[in-house]
PDB file of N, CA and C in Angstrom:
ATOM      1  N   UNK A   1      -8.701  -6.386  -1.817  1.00  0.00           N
ATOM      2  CA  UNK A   1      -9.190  -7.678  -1.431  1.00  0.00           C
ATOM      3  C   UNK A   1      -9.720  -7.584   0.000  1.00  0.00           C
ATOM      4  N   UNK A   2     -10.756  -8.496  -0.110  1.00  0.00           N
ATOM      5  CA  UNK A   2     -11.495  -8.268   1.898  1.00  0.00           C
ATOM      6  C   UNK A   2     -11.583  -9.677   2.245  1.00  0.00           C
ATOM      7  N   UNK A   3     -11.453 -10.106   3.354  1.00  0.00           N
ATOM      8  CA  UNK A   3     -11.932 -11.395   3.466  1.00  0.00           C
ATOM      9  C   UNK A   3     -12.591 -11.209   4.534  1.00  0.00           C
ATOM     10  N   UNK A   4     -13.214 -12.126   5.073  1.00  0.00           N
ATOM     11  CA  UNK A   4     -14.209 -12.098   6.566  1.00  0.00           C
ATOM     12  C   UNK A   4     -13.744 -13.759   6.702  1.00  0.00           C
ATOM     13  N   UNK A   5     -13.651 -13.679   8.241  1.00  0.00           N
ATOM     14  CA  UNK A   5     -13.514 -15.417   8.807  1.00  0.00           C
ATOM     15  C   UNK A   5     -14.938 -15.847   8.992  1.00  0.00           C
ATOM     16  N   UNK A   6     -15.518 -16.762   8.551  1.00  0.00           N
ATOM     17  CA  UNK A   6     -16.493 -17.362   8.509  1.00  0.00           C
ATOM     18  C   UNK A   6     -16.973 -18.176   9.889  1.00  0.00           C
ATOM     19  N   UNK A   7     -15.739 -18.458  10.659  1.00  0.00           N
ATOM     20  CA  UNK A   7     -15.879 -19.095  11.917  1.00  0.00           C
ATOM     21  C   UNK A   7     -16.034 -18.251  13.110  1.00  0.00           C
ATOM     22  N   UNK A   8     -15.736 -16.733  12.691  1.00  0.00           N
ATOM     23  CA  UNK A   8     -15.583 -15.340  14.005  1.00  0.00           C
ATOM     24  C   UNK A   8     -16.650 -15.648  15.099  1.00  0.00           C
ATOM     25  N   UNK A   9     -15.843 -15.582  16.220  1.00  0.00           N
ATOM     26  CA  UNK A   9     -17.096 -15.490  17.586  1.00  0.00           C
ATOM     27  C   UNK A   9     -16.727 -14.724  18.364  1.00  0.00           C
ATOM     28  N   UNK A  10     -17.720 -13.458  18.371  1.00  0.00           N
ATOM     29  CA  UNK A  10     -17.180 -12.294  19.191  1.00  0.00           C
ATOM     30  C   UNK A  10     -17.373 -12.347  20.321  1.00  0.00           C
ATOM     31  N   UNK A  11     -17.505 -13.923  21.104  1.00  0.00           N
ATOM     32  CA  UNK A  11     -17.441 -14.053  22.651  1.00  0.00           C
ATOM     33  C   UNK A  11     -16.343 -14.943  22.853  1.00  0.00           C
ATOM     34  N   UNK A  12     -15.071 -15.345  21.612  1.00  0.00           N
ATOM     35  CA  UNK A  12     -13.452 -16.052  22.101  1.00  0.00           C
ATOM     36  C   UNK A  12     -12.737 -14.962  21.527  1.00  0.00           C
ATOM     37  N   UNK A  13     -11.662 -15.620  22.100  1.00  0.00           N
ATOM     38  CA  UNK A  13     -10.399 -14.213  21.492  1.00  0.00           C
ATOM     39  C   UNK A  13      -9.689 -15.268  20.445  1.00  0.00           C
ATOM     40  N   UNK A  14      -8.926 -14.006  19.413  1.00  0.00           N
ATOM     41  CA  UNK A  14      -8.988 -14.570  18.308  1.00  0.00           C
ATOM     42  C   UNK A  14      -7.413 -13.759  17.694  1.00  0.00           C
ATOM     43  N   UNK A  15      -7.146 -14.222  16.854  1.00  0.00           N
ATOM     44  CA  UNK A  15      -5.867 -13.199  16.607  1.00  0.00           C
ATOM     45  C   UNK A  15      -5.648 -13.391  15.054  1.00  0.00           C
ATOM     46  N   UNK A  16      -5.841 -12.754  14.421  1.00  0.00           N
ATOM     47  CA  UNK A  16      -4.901 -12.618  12.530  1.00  0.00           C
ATOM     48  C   UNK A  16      -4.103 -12.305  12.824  1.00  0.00           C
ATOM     49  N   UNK A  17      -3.266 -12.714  11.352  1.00  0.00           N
ATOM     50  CA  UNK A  17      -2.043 -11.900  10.495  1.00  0.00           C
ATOM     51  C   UNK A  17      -2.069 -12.459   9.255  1.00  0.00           C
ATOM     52  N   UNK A  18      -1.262 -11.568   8.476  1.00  0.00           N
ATOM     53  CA  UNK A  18      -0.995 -11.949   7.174  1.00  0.00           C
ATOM     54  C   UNK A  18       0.146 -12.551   6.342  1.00  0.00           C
ATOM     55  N   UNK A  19       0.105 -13.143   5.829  1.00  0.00           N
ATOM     56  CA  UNK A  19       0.700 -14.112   5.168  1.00  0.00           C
ATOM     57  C   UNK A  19       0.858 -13.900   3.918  1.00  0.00           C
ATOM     58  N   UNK A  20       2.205 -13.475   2.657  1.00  0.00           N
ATOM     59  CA  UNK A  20       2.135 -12.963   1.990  1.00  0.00           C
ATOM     60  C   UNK A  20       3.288 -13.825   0.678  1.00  0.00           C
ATOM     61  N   UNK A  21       2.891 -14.472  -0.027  1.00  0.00           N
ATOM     62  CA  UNK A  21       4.276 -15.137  -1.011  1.00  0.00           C
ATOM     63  C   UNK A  21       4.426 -14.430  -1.954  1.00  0.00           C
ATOM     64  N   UNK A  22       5.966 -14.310  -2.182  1.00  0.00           N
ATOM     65  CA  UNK A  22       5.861 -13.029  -3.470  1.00  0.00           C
ATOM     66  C   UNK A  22       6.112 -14.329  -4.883  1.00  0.00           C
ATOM     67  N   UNK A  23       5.860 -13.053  -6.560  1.00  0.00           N
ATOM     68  CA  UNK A  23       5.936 -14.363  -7.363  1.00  0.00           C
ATOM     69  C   UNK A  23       6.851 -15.160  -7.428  1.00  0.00           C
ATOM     70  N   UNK A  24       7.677 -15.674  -7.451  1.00  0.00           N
ATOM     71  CA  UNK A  24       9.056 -16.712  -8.070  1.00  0.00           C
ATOM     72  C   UNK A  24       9.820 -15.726  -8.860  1.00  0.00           C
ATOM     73  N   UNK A  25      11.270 -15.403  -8.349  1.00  0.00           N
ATOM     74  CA  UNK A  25      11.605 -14.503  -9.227  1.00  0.00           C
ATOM     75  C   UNK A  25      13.236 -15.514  -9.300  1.00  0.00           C
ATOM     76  N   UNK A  26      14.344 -14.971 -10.323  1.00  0.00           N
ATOM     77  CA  UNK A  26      15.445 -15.277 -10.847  1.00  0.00           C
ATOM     78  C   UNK A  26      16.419 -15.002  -9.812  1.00  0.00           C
ATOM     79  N   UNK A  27      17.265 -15.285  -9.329  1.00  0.00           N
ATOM     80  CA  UNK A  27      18.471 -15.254  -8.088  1.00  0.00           C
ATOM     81  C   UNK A  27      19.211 -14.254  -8.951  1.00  0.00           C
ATOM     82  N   UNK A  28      20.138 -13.335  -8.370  1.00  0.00           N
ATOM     83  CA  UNK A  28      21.307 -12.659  -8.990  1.00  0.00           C
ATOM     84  C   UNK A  28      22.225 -12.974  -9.555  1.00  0.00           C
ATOM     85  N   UNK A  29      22.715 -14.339  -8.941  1.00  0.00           N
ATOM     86  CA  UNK A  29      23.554 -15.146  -9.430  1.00  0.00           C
ATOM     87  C   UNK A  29      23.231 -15.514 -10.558  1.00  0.00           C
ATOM     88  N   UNK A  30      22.114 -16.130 -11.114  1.00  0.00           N
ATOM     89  CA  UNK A  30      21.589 -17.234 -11.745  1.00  0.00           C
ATOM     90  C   UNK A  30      21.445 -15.872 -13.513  1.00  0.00           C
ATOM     91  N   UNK A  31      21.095 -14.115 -13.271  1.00  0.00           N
ATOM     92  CA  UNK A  31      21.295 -13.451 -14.053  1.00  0.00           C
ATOM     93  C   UNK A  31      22.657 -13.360 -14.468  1.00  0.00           C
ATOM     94  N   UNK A  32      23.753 -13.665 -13.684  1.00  0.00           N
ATOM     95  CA  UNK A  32      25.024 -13.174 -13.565  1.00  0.00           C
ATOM     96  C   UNK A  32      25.561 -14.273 -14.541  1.00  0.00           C
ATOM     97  N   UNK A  33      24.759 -16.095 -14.170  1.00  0.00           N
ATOM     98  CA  UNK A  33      25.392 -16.898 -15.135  1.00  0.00           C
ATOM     99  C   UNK A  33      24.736 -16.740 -16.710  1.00  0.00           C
ATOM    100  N   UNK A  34      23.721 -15.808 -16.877  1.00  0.00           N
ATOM    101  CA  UNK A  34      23.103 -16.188 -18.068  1.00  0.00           C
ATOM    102  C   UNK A  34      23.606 -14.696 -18.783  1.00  0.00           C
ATOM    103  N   UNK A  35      24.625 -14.049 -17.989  1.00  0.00           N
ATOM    104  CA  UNK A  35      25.324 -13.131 -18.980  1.00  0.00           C
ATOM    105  C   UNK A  35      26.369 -13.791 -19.295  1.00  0.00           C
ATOM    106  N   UNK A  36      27.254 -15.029 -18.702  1.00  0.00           N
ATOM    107  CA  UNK A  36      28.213 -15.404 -18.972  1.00  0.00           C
ATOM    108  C   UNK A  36      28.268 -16.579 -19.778  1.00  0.00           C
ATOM    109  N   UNK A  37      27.131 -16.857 -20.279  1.00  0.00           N
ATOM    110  CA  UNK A  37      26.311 -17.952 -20.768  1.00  0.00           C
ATOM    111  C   UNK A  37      26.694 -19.349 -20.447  1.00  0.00           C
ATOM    112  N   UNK A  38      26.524 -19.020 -19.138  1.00  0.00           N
ATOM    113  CA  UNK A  38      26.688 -20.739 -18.242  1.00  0.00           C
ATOM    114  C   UNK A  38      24.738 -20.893 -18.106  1.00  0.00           C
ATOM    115  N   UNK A  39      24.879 -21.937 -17.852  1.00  0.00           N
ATOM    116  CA  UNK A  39      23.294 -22.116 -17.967  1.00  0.00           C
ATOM    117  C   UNK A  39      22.842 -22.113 -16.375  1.00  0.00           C
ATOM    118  N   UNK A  40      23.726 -22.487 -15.738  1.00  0.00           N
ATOM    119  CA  UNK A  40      23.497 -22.668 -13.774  1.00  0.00           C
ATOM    120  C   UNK A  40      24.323 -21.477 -13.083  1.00  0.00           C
ATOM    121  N   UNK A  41      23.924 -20.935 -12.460  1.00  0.00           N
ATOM    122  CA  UNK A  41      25.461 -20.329 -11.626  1.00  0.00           C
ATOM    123  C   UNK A  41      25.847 -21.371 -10.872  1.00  0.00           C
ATOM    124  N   UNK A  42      25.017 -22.181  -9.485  1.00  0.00           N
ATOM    125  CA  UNK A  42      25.545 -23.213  -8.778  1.00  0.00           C
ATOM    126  C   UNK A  42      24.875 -23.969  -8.448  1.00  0.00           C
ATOM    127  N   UNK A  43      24.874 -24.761  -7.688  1.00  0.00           N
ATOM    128  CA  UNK A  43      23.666 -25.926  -6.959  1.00  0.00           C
ATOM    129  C   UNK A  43      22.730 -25.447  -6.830  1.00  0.00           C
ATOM    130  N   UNK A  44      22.461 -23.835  -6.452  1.00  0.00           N
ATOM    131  CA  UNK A  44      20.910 -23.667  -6.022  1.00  0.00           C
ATOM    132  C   UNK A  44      20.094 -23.135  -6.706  1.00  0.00           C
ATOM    133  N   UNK A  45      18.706 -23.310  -6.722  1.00  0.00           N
ATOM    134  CA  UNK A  45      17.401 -23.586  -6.975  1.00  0.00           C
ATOM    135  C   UNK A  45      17.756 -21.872  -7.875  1.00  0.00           C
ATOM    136  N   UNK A  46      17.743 -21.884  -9.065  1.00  0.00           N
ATOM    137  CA  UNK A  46      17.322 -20.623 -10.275  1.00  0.00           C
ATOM    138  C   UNK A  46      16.738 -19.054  -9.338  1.00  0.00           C
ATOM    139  N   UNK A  47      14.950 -20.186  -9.311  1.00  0.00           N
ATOM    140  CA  UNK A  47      14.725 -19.007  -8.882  1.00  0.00           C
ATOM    141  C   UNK A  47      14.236 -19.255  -7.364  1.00  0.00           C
ATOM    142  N   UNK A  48      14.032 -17.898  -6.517  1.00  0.00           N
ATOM    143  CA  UNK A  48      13.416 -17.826  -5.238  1.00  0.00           C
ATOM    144  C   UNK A  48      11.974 -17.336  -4.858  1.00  0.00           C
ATOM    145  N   UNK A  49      11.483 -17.869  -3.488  1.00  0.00           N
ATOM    146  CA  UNK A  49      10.259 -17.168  -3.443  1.00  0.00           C
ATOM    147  C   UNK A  49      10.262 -16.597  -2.147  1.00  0.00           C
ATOM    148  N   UNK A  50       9.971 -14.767  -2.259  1.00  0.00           N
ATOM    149  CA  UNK A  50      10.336 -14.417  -0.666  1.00  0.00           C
ATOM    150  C   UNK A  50       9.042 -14.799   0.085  1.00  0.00           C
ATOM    151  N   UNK A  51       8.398 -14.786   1.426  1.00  0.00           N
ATOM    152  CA  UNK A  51       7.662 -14.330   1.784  1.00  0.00           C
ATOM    153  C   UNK A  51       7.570 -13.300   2.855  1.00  0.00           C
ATOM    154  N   UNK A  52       6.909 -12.821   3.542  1.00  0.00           N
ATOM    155  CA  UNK A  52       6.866 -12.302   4.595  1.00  0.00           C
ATOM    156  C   UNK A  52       5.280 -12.336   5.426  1.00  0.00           C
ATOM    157  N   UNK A  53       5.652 -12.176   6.760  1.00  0.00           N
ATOM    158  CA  UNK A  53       4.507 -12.199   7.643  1.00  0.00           C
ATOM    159  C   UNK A  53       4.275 -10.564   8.104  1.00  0.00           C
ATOM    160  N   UNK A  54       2.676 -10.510   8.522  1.00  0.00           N
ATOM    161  CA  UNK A  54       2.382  -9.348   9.264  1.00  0.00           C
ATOM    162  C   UNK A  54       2.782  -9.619  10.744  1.00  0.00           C
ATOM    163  N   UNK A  55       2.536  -8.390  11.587  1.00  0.00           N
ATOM    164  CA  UNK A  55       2.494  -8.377  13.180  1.00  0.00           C
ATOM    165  C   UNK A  55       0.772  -8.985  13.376  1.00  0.00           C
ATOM    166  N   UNK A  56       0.954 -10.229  14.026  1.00  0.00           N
ATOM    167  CA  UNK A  56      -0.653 -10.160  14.351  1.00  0.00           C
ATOM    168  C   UNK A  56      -1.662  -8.965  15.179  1.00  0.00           C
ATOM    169  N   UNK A  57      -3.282  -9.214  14.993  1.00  0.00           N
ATOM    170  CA  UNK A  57      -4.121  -8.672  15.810  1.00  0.00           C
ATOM    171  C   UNK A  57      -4.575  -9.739  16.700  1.00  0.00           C
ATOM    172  N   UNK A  58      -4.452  -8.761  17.398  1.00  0.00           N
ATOM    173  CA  UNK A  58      -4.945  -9.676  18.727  1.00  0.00           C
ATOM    174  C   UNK A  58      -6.832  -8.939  19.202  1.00  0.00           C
ATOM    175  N   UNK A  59      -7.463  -9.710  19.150  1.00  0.00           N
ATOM    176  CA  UNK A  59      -9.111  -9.516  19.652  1.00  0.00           C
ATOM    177  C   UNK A  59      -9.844 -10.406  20.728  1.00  0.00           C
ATOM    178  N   UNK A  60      -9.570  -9.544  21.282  1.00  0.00           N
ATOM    179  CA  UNK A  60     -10.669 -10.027  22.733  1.00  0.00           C
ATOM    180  C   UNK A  60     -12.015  -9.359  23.558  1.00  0.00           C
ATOM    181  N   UNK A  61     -12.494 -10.251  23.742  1.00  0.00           N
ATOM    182  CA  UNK A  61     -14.280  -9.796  23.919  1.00  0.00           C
ATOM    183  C   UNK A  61     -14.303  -9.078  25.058  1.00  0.00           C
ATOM    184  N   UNK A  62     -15.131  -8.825  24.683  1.00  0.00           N
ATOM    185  CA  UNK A  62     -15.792  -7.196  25.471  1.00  0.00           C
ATOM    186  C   UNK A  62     -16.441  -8.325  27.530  1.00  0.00           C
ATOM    187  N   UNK A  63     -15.800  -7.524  27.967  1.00  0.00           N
ATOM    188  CA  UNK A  63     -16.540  -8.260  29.086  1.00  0.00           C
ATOM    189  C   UNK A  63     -17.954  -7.751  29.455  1.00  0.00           C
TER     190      UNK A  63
END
């Protein structure tokens, strides 16, 4: 995948990173109750969604 920023001005400074959601997956617990055939393990939400961030870039113009 590529993207380009459509707004880029290579005379401000500017900085990315990435931003990443993983799919929705099942809690351990929540496998643990559906071997024991409880339908919940506890109050919380089945399944989870991790994400994680990159280290930004940092870009600044050329003097």
């Amino acid at each position: 995948m590529k993207w380009k920023d459509p707004n880029f001005n290579s005379k401000e400074k500017a900085f990315y990173y990435v931003r990443v959601l993983e799919a929705p997956t099942m809690r351990h617990s929540q496998f643990d109750a559906l071997a024991m055939r409880r339908s919940k393990a506890n109050n919380e939400p089945a399944l989870i969604q991790e994400r994680a961030y990159s280290s930004p870039i940092w870009l600044t113009p050329e003097s």
